[in-house]
C-alpha atoms as a PDB file:
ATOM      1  CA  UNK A   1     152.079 147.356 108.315  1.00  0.00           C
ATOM      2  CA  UNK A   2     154.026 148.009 105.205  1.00  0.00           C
ATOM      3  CA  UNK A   3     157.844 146.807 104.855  1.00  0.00           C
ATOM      4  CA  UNK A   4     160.025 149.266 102.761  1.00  0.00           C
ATOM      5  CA  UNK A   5     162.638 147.809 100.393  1.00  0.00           C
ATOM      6  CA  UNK A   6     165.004 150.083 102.708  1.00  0.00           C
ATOM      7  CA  UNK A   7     164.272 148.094 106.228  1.00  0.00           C
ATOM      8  CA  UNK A   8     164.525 144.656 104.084  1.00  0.00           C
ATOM      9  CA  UNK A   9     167.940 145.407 103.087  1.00  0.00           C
ATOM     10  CA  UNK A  10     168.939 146.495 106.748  1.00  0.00           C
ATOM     11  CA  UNK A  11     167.598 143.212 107.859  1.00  0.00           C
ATOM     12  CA  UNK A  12     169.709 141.395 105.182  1.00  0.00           C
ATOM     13  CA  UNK A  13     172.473 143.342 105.598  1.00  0.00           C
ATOM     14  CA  UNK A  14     172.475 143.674 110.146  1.00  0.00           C
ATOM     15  CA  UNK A  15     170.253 139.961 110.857  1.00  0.00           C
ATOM     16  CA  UNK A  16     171.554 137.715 107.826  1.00  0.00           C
ATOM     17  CA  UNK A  17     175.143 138.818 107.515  1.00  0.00           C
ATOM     18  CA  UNK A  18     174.599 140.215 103.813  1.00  0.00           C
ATOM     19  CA  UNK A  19     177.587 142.380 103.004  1.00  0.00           C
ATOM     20  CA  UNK A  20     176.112 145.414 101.214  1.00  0.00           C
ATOM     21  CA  UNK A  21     179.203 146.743 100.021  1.00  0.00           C
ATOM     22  CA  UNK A  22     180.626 143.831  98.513  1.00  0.00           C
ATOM     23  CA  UNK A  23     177.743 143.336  96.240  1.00  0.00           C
ATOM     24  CA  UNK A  24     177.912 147.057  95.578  1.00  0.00           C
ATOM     25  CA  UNK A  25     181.435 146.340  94.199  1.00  0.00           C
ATOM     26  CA  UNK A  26     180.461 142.541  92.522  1.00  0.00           C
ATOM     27  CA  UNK A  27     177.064 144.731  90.318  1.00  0.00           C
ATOM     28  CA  UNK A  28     179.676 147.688  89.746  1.00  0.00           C
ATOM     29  CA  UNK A  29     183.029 145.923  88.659  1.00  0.00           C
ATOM     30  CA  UNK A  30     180.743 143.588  85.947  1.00  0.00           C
ATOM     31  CA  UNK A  31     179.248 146.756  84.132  1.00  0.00           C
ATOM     32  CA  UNK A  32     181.371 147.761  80.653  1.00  0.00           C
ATOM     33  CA  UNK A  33     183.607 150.608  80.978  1.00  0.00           C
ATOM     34  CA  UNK A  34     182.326 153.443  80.470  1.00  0.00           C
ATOM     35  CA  UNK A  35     178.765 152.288  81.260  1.00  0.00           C
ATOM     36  CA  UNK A  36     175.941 155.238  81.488  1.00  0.00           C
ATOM     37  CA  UNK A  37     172.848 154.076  80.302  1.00  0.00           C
ATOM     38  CA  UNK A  38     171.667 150.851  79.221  1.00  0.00           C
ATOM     39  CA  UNK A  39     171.480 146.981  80.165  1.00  0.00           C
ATOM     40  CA  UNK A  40     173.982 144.742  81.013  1.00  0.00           C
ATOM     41  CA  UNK A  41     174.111 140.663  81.267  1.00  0.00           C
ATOM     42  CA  UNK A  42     176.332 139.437  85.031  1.00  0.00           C
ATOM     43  CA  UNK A  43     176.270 136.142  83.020  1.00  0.00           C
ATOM     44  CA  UNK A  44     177.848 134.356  86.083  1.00  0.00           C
ATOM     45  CA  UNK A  45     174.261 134.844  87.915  1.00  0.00           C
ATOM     46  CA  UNK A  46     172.530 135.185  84.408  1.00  0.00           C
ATOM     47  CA  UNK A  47     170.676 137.966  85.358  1.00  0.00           C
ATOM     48  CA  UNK A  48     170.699 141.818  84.186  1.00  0.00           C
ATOM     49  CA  UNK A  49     171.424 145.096  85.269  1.00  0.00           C
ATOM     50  CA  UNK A  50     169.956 148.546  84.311  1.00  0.00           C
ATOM     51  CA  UNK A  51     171.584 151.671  84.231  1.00  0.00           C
ATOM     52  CA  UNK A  52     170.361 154.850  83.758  1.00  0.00           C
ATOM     53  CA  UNK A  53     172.905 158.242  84.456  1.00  0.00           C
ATOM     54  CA  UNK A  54     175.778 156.220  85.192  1.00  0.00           C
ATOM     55  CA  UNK A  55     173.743 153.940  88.138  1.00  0.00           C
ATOM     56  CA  UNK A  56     172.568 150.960  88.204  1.00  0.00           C
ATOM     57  CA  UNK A  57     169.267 151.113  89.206  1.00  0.00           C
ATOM     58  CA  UNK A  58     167.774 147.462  89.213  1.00  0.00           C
ATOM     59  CA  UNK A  59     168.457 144.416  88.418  1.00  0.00           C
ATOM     60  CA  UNK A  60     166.325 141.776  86.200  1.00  0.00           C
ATOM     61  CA  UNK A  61     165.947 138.168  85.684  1.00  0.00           C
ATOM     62  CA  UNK A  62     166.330 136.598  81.925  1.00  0.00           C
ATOM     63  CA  UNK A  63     163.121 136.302  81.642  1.00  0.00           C
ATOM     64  CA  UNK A  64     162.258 139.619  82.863  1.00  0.00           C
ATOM     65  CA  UNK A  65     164.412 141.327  80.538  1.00  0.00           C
ATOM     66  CA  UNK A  66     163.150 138.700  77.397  1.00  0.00           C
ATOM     67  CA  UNK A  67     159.318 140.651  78.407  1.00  0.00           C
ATOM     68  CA  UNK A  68     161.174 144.069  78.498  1.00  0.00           C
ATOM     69  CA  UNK A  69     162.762 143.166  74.570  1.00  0.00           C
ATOM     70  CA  UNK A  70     159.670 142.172  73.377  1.00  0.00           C
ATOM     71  CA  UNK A  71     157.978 145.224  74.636  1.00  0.00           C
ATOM     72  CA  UNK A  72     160.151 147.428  73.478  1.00  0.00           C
ATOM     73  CA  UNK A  73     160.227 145.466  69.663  1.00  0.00           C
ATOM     74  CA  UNK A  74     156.594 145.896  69.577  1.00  0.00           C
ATOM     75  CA  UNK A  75     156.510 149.870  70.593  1.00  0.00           C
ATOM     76  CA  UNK A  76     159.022 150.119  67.672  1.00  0.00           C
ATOM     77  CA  UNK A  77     156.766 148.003  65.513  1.00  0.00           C
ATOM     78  CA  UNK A  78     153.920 150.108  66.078  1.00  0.00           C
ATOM     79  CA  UNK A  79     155.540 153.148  65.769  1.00  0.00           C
ATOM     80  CA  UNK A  80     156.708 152.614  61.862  1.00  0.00           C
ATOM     81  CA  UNK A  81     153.351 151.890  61.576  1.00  0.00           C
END
């Protein structure tokens, strides 16, 4: 059987307590004003968020997002090539 991400966060949310809506607010009220599209640092859990449209749609760890720089350095790279 498959798990989807949706039932995982039910179980965190209804079986381990986890309080959805407050870390709604904690991901929103760290963004920049103003934030549409883009990457930002929560530096007090040193992780990232990214946006796209005005959402944030995931969230990264440092090193994750050090892979996703260098990735994007080398397309650039490549294309002035």
């Amino acid at each position: 059987m498959n798990v989807t991400d949706h039932a995982i966060l039910r179980y965190d949310e209804r079986y381990l307590g986890l309080e959805v809506e407050e870390v709604r607010s904690h991901i929103a009220s760290c963004a920049p004003v103003g934030m549409k599209n883009g990457t930002y640092h929560l530096q007090s859990e040193d992780l990232y968020v990214i946006c796209l449209d005005g959402v944030a749609r995931t969230v990264i760890t440092k090193e994750m997002q050090a892979k996703r720089a260098a990735v994007k350095s080398k397309k650039k790279r490549i294309r002035k090539e």
